[in-house]
C-alpha atoms as a PDB file:
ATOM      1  CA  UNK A   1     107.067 -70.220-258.649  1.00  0.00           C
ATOM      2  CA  UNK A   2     106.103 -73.516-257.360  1.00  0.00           C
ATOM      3  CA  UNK A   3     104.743 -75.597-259.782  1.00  0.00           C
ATOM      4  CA  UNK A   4     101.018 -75.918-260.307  1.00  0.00           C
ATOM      5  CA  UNK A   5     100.700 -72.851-258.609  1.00  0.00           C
ATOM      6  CA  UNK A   6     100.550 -68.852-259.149  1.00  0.00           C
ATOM      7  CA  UNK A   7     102.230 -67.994-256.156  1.00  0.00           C
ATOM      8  CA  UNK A   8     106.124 -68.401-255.485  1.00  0.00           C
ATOM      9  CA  UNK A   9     107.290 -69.463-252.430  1.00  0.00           C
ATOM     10  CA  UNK A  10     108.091 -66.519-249.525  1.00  0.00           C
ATOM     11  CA  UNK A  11     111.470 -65.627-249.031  1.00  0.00           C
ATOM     12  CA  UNK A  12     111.381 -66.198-245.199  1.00  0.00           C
ATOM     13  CA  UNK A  13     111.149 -69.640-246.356  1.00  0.00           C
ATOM     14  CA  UNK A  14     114.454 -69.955-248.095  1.00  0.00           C
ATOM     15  CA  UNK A  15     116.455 -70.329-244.805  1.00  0.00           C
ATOM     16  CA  UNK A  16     114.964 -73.513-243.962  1.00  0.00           C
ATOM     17  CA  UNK A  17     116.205 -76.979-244.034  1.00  0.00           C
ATOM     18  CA  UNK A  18     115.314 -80.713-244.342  1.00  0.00           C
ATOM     19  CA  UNK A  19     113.591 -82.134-241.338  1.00  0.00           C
ATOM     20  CA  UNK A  20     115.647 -84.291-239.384  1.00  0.00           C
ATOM     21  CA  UNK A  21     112.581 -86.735-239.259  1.00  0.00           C
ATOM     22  CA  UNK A  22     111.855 -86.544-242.876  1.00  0.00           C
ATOM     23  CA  UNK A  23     115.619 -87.433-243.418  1.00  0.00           C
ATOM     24  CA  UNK A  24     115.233 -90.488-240.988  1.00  0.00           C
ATOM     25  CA  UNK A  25     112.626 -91.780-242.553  1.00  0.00           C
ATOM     26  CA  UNK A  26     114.149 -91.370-246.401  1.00  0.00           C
ATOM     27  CA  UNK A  27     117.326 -93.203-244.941  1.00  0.00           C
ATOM     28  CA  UNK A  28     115.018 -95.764-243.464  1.00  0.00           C
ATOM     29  CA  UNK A  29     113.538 -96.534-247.023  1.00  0.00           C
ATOM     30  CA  UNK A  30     116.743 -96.570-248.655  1.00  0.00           C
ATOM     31  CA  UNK A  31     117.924 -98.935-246.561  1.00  0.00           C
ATOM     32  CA  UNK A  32     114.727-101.457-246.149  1.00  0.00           C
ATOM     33  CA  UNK A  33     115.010-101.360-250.445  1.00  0.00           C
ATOM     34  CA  UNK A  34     118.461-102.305-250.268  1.00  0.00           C
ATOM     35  CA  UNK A  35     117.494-105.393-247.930  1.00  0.00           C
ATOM     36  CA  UNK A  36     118.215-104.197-244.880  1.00  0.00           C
ATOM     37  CA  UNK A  37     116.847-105.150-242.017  1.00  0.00           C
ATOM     38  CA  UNK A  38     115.529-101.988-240.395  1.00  0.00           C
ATOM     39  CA  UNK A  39     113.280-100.654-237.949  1.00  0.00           C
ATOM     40  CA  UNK A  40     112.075 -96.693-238.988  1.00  0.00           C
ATOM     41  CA  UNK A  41     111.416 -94.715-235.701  1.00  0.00           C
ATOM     42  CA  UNK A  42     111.037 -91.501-237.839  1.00  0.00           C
ATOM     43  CA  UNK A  43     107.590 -90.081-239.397  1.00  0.00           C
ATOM     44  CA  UNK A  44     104.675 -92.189-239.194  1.00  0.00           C
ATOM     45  CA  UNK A  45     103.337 -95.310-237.665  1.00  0.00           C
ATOM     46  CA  UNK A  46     105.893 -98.080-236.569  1.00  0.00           C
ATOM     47  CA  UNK A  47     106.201-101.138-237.947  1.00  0.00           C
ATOM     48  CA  UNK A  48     105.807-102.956-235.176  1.00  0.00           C
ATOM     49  CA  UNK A  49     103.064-103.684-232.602  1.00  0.00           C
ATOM     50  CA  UNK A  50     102.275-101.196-229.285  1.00  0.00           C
ATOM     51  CA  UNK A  51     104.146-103.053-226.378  1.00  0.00           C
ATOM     52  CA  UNK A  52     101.155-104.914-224.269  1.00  0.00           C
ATOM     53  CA  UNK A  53     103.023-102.573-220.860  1.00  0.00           C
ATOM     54  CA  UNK A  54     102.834 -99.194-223.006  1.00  0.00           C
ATOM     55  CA  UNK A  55      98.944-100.157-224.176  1.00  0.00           C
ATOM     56  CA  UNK A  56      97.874-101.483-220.734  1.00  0.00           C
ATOM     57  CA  UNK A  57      99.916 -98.111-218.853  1.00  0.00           C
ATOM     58  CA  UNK A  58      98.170 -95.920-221.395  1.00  0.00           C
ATOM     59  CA  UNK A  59      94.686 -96.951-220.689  1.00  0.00           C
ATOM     60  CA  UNK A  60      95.274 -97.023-217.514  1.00  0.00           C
ATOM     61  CA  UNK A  61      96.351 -93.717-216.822  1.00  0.00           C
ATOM     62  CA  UNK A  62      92.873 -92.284-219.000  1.00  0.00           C
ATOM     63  CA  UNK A  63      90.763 -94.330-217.183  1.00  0.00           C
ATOM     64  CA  UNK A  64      92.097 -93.751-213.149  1.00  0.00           C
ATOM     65  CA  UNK A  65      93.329 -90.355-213.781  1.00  0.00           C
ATOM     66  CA  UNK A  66      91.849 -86.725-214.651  1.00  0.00           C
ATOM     67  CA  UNK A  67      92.734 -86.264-218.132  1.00  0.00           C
ATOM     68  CA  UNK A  68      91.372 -82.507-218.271  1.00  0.00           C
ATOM     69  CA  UNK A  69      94.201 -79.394-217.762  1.00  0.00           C
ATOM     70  CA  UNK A  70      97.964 -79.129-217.527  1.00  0.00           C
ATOM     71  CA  UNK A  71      99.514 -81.144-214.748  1.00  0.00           C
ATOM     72  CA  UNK A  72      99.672 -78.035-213.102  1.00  0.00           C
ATOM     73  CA  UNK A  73      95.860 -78.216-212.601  1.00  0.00           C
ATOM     74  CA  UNK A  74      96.330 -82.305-211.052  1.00  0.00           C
ATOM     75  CA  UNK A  75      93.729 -82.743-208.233  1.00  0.00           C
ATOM     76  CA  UNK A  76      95.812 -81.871-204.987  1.00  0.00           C
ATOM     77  CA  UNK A  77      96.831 -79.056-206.588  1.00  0.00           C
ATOM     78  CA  UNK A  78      93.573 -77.051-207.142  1.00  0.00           C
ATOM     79  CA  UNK A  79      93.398 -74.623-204.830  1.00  0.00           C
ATOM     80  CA  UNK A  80      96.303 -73.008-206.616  1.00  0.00           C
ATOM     81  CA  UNK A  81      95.535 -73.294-209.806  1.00  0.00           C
ATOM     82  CA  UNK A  82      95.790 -71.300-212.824  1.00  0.00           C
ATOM     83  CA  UNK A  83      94.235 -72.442-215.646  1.00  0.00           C
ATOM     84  CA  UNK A  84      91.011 -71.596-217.595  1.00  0.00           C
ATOM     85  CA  UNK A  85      87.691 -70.883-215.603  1.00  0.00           C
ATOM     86  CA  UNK A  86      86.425 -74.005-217.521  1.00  0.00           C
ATOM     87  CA  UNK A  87      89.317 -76.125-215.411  1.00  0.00           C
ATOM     88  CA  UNK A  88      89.755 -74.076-212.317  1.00  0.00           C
ATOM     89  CA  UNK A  89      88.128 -74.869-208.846  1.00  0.00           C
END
């Protein structure tokens, strides 16, 4: 049983194994408290600042484009849609 807990842990869950980006970012801490001099692009935010071309890109794409549906559903392609009533023409 797990601890603090009356229920043990399903067997379908015995197969499973560590998550790459879990294992990223515990090799990423090892290494920053051994001095290195690292940059962790596993779980979590990054240590460093949003590039000013992703940010600006970003916002603009919300603000000039539909953000609603798949891009299935994109403007030109509406009369052959097949999304939700909600989204369809």
């Amino acid at each position: 049983m797990t601890q603090g807990s009356p229920f043990g842990l399903s067997p379908n869950l015995h197969h499973l194994e560590t998550s790459a980006t879990i294992a990223i970012s515990q090799e990423a801490k090892r290494r920053k408290a051994a001095g290195e001099d690292v940059i962790d692009l596993g779980a979590g935010e990054p240590d460093f600042p949003t590039p000013a071309i992703a940010a600006d890109a970003g916002a603009r794409a919300i603000r000039d484009r539909p953000t609603k549906g798949s891009s299935s559903c994109a403007p030109r392609r509406r009369s052959t849609c097949r999304c939700s009533p909600a989204v369809a023409p």
